[in-house]
Protein backbone atom coordinates (compact mmCIF):
# COMPACT_ATOMS: atom_id res chain seq x y z
CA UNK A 1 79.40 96.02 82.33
CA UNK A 2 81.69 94.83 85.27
CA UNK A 3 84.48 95.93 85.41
CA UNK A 4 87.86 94.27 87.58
CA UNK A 5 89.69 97.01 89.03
CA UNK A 6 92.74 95.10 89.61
CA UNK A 7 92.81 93.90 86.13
CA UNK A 8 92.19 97.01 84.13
CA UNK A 9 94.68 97.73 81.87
CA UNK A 10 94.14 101.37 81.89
CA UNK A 11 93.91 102.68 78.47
CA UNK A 12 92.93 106.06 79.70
CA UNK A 13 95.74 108.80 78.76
CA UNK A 14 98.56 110.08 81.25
CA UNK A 15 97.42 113.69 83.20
CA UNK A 16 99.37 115.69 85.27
CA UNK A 17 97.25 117.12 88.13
CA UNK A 18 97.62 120.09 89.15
CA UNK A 19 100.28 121.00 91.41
CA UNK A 20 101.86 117.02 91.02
CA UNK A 21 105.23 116.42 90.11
CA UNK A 22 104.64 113.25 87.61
CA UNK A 23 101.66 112.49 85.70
CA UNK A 24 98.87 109.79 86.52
CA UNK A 25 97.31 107.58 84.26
CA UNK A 26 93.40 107.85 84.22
CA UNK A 27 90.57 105.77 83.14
CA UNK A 28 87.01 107.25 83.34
CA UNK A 29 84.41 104.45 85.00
CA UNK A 30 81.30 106.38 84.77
CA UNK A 31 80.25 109.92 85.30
CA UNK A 32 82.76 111.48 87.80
CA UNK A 33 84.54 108.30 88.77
CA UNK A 34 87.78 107.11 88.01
CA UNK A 35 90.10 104.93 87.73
CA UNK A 36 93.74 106.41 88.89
CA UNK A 37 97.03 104.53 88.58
CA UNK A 38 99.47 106.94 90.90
CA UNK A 39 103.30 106.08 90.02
CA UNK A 40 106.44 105.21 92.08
CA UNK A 41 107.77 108.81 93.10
CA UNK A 42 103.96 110.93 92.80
CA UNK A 43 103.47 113.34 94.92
CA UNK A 44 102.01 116.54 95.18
CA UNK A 45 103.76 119.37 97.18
CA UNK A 46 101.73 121.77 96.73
CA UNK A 47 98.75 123.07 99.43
CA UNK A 48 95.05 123.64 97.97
CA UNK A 49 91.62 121.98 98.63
CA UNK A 50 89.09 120.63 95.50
CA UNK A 51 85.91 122.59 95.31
CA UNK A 52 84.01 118.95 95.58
CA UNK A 53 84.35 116.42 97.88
CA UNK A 54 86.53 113.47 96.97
CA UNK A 55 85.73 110.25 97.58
CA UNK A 56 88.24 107.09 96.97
CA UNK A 57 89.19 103.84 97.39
CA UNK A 58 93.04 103.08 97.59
CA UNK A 59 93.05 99.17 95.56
CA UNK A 60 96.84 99.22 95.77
CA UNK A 61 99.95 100.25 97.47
CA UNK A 62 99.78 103.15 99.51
CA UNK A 63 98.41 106.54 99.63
CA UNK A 64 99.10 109.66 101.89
CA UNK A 65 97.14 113.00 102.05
CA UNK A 66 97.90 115.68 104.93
CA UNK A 67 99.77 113.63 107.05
CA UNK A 68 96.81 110.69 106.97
CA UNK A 69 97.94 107.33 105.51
CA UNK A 70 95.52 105.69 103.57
CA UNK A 71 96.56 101.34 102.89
CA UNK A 72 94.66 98.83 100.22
CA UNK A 73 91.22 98.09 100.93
CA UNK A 74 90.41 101.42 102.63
CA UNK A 75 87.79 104.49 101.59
CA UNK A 76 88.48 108.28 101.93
CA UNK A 77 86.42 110.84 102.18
CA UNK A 78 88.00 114.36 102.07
CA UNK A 79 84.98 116.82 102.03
CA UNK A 80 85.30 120.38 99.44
CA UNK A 81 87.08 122.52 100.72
CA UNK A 82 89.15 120.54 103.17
CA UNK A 83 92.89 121.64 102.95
CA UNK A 84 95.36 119.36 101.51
CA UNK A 85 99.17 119.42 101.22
CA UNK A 86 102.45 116.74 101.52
CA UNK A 87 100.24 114.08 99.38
CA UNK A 88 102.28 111.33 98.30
CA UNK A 89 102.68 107.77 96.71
CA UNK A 90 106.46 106.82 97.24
CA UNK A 91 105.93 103.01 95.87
CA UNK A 92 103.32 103.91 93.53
CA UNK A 93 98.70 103.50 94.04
CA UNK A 94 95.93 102.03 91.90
CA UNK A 95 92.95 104.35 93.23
CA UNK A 96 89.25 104.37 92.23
CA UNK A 97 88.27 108.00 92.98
CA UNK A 98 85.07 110.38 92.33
CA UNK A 99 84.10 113.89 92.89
CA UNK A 100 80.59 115.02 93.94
CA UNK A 101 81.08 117.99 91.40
CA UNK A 102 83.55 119.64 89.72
CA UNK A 103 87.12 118.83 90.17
CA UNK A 104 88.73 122.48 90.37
CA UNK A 105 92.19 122.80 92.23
CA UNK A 106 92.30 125.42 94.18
CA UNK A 107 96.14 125.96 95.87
CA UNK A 108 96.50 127.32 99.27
CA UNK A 109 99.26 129.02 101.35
CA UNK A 110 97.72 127.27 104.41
CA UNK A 111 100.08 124.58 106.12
CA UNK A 112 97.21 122.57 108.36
CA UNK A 113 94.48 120.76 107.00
CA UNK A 114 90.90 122.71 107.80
CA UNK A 115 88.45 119.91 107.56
CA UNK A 116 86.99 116.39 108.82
CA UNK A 117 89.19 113.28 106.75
CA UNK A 118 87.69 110.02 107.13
CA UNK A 119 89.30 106.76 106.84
CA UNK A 120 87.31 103.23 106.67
CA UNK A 121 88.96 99.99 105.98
CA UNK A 122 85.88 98.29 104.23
CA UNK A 123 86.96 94.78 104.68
CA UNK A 124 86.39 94.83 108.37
CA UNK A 125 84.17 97.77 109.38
CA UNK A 126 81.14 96.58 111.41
CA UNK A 127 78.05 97.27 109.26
CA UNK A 128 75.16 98.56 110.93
CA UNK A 129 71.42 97.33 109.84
CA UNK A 130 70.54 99.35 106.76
CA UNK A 131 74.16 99.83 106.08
CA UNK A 132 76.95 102.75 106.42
CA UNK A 133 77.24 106.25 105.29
CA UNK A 134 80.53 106.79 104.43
CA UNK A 135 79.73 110.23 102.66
CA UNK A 136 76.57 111.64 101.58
CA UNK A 137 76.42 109.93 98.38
CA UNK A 138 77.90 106.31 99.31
CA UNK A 139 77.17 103.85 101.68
CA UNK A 140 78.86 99.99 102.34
CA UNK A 141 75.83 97.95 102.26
CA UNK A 142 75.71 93.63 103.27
CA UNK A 143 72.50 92.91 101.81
CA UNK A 144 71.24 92.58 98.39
CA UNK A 145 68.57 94.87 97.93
CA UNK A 146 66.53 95.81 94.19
CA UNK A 147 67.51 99.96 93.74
CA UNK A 148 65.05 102.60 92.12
CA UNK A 149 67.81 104.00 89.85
CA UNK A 150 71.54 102.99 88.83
CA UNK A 151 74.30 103.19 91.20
CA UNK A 152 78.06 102.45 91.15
CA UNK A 153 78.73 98.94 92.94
CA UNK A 154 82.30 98.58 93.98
CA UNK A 155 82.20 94.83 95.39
CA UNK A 156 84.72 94.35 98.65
CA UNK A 157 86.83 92.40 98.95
CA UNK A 158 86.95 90.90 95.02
CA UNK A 159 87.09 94.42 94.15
CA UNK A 160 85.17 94.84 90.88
CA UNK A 161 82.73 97.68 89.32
CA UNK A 162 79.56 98.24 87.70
CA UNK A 163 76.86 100.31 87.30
CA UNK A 164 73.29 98.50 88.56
CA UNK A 165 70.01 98.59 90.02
CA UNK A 166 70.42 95.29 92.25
CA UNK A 167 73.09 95.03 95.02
CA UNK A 168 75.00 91.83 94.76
CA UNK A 169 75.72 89.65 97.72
CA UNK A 170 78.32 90.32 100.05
CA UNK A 171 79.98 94.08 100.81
CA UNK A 172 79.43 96.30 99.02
CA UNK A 173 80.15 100.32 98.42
CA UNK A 174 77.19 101.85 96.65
CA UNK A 175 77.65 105.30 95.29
CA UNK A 176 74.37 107.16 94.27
CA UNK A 177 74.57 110.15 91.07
CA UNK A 178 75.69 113.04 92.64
């Protein structure tokens, strides 16, 4: 099944997360991954940290997390246990997101963030030969390749999903099962 992120309608049901203001609207994908549609005004005041690392891919508008601003077209990795706080979508986000385990909020009374936050536009990274780890269950990949088991493809720049054993051409983010 392929799915166009841009054009999904979104069927899933509205959830407030916890420590938010306004509630999202959610699709699952597959597994742990979502699709997220953030609206004008989000924004979640409170401080805490997931107990799984959260990966995500901001498809539209704009998206910031302690202090980091994260555009359209670019991948996030915030790690478990890495503080959060002052996360915000003023104009609104479409995000595809995932968790490499359970998705428990934790809040915090901690005001700086505590660990590593990486940021990769994926349109214009340089790709190394066999590809690059952007967190240990996802790489962006160039080259079409035949896989041993299903993974999530999120093609770049057309920015479309689907769960496959053969890497299309062009870039692509491939996330393994956690």
């Amino acid at each position: 099944m392929l799915v166009d992120l841009l054009a999904a309608d979104l069927p899933g049901r509205d959830f407030l997360l916890p420590g938010t203001n306004l509630p999202v609207r959610r699709q699952r994908l597959n597994g742990s991954a979502w699709l997220v549609r953030l609206p004008p005004g989000w924004a979640r005041a409170e401080h805490g940290h997931y107990l799984a690392g959260e990966e995500f891919v901001l498809l539209e508008g704009e998206l910031c997390v302690s202090g980091v601003t994260y555009r359209q077209g670019q991948h996030g990795w915030l790690p478990a246990g890495a503080l959060r706080h002052s996360s915000a979508a003023p104009g609104g986000a479409l995000v595809f997101t995932s968790f490499d385990g359970e998705d428990t909020w934790v809040p915090s009374e901690l005001d700086e963030p505590d660990g590593p936050t990486l940021r990769t536009p994926l349109e214009s990274v340089v790709i190394p030969e066999g590809g690059l780890r952007l967190t240990p269950h996802s790489a962006l990949l160039d080259t079409p390749v035949p896989l041993h088991r299903p993974a999530e493809m999120i093609t770049v720049p057309t920015w479309t999903w689907e769960l496959s054993t053969l890497i299309p051409e062009g870039r692509v983010l491939v996330r393994w099962p956690a």
